[in-house]
C-alpha atoms as a PDB file:
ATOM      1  CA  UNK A   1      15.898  27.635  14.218  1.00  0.00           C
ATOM      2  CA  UNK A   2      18.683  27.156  16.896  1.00  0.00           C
ATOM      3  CA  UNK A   3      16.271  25.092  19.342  1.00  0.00           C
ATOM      4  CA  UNK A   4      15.105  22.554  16.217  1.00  0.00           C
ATOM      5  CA  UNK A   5      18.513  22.541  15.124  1.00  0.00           C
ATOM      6  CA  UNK A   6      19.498  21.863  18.593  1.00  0.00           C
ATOM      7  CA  UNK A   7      16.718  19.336  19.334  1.00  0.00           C
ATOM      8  CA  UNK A   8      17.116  17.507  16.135  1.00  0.00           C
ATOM      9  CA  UNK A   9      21.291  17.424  17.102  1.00  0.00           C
ATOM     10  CA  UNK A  10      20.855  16.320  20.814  1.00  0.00           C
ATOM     11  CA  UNK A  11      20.346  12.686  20.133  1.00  0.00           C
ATOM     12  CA  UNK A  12      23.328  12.581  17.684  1.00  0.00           C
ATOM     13  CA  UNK A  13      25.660  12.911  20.434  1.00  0.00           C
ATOM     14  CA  UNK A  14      25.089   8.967  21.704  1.00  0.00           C
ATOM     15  CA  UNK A  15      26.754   6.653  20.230  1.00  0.00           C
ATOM     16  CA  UNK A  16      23.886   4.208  21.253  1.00  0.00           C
ATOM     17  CA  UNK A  17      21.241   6.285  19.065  1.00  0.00           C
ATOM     18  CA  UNK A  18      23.494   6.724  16.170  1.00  0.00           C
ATOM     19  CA  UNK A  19      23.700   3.000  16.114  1.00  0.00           C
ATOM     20  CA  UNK A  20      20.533   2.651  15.842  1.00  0.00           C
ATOM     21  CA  UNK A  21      19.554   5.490  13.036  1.00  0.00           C
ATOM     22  CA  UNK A  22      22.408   3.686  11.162  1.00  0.00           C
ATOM     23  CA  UNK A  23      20.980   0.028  11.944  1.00  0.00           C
ATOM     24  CA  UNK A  24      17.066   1.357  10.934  1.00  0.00           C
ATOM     25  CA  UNK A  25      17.968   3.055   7.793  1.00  0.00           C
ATOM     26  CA  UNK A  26      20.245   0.019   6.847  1.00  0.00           C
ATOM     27  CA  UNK A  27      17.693  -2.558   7.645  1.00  0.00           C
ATOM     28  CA  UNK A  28      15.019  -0.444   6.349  1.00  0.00           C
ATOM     29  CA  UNK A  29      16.278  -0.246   3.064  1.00  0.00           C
ATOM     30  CA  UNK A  30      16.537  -3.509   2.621  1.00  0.00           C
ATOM     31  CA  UNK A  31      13.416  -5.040   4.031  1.00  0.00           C
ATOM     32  CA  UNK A  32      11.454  -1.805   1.873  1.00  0.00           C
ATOM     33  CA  UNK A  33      13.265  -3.509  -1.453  1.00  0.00           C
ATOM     34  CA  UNK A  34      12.630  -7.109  -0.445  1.00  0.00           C
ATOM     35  CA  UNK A  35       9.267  -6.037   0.966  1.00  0.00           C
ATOM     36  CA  UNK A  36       8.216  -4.902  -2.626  1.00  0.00           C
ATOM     37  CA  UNK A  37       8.283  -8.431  -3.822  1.00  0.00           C
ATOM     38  CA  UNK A  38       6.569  -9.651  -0.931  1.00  0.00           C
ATOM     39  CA  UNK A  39       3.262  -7.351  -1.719  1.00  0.00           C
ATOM     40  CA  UNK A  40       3.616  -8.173  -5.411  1.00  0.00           C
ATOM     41  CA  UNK A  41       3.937 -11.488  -5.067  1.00  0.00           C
ATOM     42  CA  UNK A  42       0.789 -11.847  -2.288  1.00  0.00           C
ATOM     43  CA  UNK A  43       3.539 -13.487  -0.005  1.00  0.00           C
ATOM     44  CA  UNK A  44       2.906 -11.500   3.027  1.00  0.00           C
ATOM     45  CA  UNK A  45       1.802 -14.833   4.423  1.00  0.00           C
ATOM     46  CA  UNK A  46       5.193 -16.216   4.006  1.00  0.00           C
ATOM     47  CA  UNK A  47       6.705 -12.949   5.542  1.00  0.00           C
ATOM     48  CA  UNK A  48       5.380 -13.608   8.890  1.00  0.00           C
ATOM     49  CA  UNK A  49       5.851 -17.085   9.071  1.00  0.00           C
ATOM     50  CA  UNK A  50      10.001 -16.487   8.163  1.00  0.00           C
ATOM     51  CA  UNK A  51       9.651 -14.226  11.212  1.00  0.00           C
ATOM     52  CA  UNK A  52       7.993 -16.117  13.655  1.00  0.00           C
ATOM     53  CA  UNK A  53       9.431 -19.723  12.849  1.00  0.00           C
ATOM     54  CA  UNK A  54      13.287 -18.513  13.593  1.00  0.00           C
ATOM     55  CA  UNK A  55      12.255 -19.291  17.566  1.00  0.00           C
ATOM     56  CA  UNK A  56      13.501 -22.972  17.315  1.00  0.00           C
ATOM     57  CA  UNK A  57      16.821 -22.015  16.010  1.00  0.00           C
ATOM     58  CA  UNK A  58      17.263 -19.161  18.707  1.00  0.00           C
ATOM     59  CA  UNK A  59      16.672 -21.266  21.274  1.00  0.00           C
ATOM     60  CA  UNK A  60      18.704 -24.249  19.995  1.00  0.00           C
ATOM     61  CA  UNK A  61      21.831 -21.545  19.250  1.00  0.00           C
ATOM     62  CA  UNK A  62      21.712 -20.890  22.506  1.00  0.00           C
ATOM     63  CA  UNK A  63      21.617 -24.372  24.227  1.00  0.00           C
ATOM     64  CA  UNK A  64      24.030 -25.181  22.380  1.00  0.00           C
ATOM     65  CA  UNK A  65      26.173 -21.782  23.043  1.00  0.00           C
ATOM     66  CA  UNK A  66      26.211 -20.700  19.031  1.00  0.00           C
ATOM     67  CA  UNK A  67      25.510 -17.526  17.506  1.00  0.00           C
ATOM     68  CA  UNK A  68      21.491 -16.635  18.231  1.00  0.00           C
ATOM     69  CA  UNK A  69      21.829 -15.265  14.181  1.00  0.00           C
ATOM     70  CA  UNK A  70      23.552 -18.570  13.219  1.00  0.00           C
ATOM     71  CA  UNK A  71      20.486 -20.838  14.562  1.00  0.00           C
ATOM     72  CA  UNK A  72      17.658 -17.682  13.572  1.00  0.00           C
ATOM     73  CA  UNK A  73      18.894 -17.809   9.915  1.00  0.00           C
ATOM     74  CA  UNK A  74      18.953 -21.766   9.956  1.00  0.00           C
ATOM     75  CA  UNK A  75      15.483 -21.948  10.874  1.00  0.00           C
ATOM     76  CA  UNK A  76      13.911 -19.152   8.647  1.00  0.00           C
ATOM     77  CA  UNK A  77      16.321 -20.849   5.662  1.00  0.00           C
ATOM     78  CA  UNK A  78      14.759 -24.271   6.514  1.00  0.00           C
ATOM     79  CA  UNK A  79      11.371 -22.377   6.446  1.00  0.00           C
ATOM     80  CA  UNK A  80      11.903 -21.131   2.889  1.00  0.00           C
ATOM     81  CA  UNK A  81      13.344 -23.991   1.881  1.00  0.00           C
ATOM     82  CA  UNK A  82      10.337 -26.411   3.135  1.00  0.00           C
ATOM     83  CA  UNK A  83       7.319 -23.756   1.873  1.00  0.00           C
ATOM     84  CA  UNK A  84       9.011 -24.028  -1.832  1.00  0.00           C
ATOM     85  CA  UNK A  85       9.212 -27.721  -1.808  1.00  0.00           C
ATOM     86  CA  UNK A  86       6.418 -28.459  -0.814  1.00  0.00           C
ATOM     87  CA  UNK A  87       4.525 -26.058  -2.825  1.00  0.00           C
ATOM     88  CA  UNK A  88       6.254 -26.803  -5.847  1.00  0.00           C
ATOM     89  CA  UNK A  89       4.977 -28.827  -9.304  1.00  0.00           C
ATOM     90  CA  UNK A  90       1.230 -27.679  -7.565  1.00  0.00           C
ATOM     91  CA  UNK A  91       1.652 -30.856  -4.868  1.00  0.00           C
ATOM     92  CA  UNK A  92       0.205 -28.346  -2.011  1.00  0.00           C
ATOM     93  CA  UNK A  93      -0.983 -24.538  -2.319  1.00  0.00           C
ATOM     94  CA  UNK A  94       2.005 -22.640  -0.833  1.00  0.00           C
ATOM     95  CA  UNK A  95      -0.711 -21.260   1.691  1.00  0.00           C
ATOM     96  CA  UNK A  96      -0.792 -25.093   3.275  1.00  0.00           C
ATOM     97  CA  UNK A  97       2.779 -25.354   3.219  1.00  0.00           C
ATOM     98  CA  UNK A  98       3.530 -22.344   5.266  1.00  0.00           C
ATOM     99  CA  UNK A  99       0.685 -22.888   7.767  1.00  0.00           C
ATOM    100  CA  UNK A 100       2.418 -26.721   8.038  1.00  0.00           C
ATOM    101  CA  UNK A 101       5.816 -25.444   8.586  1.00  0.00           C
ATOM    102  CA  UNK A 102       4.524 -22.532  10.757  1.00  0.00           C
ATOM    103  CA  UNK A 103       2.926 -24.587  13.129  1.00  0.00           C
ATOM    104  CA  UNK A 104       5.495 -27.204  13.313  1.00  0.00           C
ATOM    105  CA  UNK A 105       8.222 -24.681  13.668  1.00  0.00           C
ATOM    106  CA  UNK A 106       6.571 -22.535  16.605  1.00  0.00           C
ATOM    107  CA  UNK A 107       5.622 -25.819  18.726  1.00  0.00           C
ATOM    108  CA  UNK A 108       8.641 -26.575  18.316  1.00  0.00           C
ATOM    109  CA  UNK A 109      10.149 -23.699  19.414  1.00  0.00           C
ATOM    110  CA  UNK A 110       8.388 -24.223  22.773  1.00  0.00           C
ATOM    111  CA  UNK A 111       9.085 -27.789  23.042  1.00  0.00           C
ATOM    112  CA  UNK A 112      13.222 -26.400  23.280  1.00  0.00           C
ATOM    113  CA  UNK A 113      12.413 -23.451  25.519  1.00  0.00           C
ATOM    114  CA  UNK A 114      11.048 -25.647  28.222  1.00  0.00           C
ATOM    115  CA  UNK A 115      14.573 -27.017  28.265  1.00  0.00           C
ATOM    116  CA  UNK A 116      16.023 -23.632  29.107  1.00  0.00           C
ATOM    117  CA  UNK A 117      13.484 -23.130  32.063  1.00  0.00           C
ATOM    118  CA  UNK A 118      13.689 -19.520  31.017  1.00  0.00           C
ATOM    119  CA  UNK A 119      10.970 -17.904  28.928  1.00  0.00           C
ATOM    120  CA  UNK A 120      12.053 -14.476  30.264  1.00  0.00           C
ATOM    121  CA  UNK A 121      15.669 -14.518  28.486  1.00  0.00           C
ATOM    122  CA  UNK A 122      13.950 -14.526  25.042  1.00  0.00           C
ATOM    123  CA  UNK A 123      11.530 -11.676  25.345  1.00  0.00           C
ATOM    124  CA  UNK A 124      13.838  -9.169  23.398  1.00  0.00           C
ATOM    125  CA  UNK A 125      13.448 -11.688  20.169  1.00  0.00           C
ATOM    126  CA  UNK A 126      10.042 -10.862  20.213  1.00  0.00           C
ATOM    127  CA  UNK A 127      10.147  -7.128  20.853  1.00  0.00           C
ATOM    128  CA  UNK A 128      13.144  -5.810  19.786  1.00  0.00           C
ATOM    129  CA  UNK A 129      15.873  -3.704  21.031  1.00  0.00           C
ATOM    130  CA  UNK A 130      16.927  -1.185  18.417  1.00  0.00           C
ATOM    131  CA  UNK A 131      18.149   1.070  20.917  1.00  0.00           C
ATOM    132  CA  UNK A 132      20.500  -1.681  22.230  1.00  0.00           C
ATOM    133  CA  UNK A 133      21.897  -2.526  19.004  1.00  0.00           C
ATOM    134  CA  UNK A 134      25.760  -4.022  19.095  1.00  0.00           C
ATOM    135  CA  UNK A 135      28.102  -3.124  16.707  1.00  0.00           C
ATOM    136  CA  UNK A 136      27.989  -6.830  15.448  1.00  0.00           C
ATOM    137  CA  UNK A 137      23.943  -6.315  14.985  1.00  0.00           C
ATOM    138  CA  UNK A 138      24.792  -2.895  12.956  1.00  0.00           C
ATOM    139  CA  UNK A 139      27.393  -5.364  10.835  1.00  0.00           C
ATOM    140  CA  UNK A 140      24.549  -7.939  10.256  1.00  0.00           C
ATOM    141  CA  UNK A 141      22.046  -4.995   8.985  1.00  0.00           C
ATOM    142  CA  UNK A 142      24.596  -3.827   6.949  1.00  0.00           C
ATOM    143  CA  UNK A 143      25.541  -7.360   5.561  1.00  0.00           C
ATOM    144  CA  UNK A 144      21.714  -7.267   4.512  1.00  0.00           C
ATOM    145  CA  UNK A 145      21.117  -4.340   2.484  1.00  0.00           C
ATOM    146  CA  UNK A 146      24.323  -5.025   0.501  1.00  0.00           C
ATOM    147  CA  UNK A 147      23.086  -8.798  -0.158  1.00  0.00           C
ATOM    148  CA  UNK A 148      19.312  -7.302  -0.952  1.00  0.00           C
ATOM    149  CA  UNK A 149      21.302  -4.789  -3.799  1.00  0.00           C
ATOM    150  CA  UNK A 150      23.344  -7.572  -4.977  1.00  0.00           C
ATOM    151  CA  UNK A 151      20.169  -9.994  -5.180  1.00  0.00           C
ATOM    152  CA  UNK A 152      18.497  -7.554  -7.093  1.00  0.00           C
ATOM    153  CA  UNK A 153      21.033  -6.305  -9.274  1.00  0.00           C
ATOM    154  CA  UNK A 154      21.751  -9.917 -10.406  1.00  0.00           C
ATOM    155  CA  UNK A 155      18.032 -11.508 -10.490  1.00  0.00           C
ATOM    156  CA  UNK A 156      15.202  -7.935 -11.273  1.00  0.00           C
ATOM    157  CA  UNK A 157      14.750  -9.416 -14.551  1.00  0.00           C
ATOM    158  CA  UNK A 158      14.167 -12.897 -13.729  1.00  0.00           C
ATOM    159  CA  UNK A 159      12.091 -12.481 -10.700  1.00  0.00           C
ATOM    160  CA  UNK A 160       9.909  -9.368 -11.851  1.00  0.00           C
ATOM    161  CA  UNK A 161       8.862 -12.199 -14.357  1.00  0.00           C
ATOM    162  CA  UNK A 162       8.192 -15.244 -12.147  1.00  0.00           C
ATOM    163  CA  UNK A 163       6.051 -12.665  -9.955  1.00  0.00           C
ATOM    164  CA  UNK A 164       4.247 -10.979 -12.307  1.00  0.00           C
ATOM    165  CA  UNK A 165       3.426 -14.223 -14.706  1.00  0.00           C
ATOM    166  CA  UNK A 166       5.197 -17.506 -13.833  1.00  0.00           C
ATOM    167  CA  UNK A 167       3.768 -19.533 -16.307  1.00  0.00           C
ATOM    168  CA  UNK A 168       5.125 -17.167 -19.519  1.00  0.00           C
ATOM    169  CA  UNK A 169       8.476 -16.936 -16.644  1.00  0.00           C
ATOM    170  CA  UNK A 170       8.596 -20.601 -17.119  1.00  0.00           C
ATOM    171  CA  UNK A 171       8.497 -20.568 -20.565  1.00  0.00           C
ATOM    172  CA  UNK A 172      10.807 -17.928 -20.881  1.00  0.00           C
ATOM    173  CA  UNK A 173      13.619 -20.304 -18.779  1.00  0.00           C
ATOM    174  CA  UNK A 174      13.530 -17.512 -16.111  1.00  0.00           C
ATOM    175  CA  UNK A 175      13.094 -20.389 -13.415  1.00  0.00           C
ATOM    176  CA  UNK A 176       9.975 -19.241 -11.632  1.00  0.00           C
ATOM    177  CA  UNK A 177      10.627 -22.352  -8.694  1.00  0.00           C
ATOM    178  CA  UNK A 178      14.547 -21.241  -8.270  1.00  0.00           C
ATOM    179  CA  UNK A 179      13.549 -17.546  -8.028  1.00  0.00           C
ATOM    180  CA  UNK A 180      10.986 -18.223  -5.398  1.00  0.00           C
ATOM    181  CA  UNK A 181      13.294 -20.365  -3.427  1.00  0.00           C
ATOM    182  CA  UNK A 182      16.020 -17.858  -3.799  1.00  0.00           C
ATOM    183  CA  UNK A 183      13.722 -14.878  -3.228  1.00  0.00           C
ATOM    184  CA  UNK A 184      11.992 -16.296   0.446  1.00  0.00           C
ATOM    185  CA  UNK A 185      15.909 -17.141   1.005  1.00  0.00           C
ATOM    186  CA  UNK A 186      16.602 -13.304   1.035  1.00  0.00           C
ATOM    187  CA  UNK A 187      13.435 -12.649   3.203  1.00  0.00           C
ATOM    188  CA  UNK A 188      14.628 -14.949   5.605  1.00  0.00           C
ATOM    189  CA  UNK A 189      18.051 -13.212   5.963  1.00  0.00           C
ATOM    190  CA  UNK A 190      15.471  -9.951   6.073  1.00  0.00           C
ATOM    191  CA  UNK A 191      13.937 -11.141   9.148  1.00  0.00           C
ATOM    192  CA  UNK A 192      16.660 -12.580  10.987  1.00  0.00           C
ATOM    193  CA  UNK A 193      18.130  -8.946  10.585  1.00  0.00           C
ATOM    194  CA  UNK A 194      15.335  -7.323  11.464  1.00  0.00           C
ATOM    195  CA  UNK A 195      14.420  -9.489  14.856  1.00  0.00           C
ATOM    196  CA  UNK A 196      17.143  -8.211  16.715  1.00  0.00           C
ATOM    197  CA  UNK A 197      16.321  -4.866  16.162  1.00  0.00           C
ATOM    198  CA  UNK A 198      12.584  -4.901  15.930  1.00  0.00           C
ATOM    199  CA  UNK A 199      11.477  -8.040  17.105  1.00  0.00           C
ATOM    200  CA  UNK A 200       9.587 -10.836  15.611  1.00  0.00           C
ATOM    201  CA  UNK A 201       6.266  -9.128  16.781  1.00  0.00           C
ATOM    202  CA  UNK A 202       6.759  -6.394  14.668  1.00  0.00           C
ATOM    203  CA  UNK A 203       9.194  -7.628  11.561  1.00  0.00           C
ATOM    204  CA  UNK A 204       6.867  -8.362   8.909  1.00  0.00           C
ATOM    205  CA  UNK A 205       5.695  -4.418   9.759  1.00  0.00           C
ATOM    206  CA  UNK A 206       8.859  -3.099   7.904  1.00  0.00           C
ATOM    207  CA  UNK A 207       8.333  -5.846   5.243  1.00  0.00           C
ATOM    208  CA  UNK A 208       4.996  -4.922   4.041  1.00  0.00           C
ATOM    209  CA  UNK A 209       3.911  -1.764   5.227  1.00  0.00           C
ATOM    210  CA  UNK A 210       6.277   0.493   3.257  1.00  0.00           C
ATOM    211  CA  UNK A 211       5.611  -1.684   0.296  1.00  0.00           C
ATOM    212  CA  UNK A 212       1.952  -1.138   0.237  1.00  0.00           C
ATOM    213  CA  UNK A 213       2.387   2.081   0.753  1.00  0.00           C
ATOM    214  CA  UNK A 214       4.300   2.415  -2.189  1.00  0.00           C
ATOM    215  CA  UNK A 215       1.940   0.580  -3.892  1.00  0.00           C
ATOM    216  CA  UNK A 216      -0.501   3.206  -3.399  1.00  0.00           C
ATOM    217  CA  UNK A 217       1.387   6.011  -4.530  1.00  0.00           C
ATOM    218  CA  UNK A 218       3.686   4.786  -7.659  1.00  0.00           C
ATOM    219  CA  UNK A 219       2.848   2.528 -10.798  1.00  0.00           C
ATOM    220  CA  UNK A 220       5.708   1.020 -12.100  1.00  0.00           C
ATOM    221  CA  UNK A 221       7.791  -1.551  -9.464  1.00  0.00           C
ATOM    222  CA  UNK A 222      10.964   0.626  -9.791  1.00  0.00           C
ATOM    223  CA  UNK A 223       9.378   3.991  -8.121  1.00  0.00           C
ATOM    224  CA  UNK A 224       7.680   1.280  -6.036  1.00  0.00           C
ATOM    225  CA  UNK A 225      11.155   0.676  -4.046  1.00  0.00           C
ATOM    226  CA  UNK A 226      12.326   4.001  -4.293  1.00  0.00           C
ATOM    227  CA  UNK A 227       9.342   5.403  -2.743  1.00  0.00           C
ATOM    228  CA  UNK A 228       9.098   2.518  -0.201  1.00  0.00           C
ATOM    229  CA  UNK A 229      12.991   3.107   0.783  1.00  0.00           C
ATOM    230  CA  UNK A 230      12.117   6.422   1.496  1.00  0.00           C
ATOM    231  CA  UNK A 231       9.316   5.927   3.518  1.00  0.00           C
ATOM    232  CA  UNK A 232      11.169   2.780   5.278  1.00  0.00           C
ATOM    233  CA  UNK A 233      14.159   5.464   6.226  1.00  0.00           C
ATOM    234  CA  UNK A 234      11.828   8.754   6.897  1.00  0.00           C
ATOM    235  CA  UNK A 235       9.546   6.587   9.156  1.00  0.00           C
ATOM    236  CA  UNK A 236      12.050   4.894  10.771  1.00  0.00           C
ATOM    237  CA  UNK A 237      14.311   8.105  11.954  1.00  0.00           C
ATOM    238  CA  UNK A 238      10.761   9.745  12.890  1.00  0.00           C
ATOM    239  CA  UNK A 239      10.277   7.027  15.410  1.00  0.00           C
ATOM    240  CA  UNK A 240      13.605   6.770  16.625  1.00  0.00           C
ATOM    241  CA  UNK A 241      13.432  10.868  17.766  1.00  0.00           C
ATOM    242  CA  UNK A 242      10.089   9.723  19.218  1.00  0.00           C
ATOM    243  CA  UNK A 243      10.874   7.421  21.096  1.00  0.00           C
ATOM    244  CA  UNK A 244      14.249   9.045  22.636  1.00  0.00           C
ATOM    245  CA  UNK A 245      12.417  12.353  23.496  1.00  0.00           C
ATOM    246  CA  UNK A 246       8.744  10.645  24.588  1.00  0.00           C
ATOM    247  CA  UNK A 247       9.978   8.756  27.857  1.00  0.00           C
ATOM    248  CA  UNK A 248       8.892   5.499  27.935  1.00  0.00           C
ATOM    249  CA  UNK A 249       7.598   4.930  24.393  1.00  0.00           C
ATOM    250  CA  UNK A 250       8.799   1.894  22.921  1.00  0.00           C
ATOM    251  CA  UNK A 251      11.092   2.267  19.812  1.00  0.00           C
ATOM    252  CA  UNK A 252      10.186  -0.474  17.522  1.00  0.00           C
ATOM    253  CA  UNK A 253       6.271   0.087  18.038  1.00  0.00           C
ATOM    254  CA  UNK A 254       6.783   4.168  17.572  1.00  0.00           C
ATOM    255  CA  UNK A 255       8.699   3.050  13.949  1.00  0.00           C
ATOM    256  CA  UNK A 256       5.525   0.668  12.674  1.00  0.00           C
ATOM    257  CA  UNK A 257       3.277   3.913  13.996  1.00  0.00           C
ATOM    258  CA  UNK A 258       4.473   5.921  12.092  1.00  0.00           C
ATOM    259  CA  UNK A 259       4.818   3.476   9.230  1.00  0.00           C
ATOM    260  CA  UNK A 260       1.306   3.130   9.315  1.00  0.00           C
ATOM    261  CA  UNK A 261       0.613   6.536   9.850  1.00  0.00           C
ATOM    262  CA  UNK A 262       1.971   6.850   5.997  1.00  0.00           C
ATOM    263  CA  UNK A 263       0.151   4.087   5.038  1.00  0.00           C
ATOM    264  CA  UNK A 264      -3.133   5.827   5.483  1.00  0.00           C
ATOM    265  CA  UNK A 265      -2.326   8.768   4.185  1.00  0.00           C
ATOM    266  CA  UNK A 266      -1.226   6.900   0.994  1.00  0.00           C
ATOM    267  CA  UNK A 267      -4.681   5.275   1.154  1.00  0.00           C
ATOM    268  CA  UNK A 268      -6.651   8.765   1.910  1.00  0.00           C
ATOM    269  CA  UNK A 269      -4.825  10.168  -1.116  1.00  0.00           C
ATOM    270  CA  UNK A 270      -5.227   7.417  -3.335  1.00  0.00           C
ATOM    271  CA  UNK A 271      -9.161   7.727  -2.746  1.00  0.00           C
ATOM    272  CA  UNK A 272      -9.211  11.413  -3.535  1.00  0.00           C
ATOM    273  CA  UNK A 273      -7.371  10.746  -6.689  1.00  0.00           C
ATOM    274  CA  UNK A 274      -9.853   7.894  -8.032  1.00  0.00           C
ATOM    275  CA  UNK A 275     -13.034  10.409  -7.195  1.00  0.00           C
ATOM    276  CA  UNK A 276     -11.655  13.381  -8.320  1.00  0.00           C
END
């Protein structure tokens, strides 16, 4: 008992590691709420785009020496904005929209790191650095999972309707086009959060795979996000000791691991429960 107690202690004493259990259970909580939406909605699509189309307003923060969270949340919010525009009133399938907007985004994203003449200083956007994480980053996470309560608190009602049936939604004056605009607003802010600490590689991983997870396990969406907060926060701590005790093994990849790890096992168990 006194070497587990003592192994499980040891990385506690770093201020850099408890950083970044605080930042991962933070973060995780709220991309595991946000991320239940996501899967019930089929918007997983959408997820990675947010997360892959902030490079243009990274790189543009910092030519023009702004805060890199400042231009990352501009972009994703101009994302979000654009893919419910343009999908709305049925003018384009939302699928078109984001692969428009995705494209467009990314290229252009290039087109402004040429200016830099540095592709190099930008490599930690799309990996991550959880282990790294700033007191300011830790602020940001936190910033997050108070806005995801709040957004929830304020809109369950509304949006569980314009994602389960938007048409009776409509109908009902819950405002299925606001909610989705306000919802992929929130995912946005997810994945600007989570870039810095996970990377853009690997940010639609704490989006989804929690939430499907969930999926597998509970029926109603309320035990959904309560199971896939859990599992967010479990698998993220698990990966965390992994990767401080395991030298060399990347943090952010060993958190998605073992994220997926659960997945499966939701999926095995789900199986025997259908055939027996």
């Amino acid at each position: 008992m006194e070497m587990l107690y003592a192994w499980l202690v040891e990385p506690l004493e770093y201020d850099f590691m408890l950083r970044a259990f605080a930042s991962i259970i933070l973060i995780g909580a709220g991309t595991a709420m946000l991320g239940c939406y996501v899967v019930l909605r089929k918007s997983v699509f959408i997820t990675s785009a947010l997360s892959h189309t902030i490079l243009p307003g990274v790189v543009g923060a910092a030519l023009l020496g702004v805060s890199l969270y400042l231009g990352a949340f501009v972009a994703a919010l101009i994302t979000a904005l654009g893919v419910g525009l343009l999908s709305s009133r049925q003018k384009m399938s939302e699928d078109s929209a984001i692969g428009v907007l995705l494209a467009f985004m990314f290229a252009l994203g290039i087109l402004l790191m040429t200016l830099t003449q540095s592709f190099r200083d930008f490599a930690s956007l799309l990996f991550g650095s959880v282990l790294g994480v700033s007191g300011a980053d830790l602020g940001v996470a936190a910033g997050t999972c108070l806005a995801a309560l709040l957004f929830f608190a304020f809109f369950r009602v509304p949006l569980k309707l314009a994602s389960c049936d938007p048409e009776y939604a409509q109908l009902a004056g819950a405002r299925p086009q606001l909610m989705q605009v306000l919802f992929l607003s929130f995912v946005a802010l997810a994945s600007v959060a989570s870039v810095r600490i996970i990377g853009a590689l690997l940010t639609t991983a704490l989006l989804v795979i929690p939430a499907a997870s969930a999926q597998l396990l509970t029926r109603s969406v309320g035990r959904m996000m309560a199971v896939a907060v859990a599992i967010s926060i479990v698998t993220g701590i698990a990966g965390l000791y992994a990767s401080y005790y395991v030298d060399g093994l990347p943090a952010g990849a060993s958190i998605v691991v073992a994220e997926s790890l659960v997945f499966f096992a939701a999926w095995v168990l789900k199986i025997c429960r259908s055939r027996f």
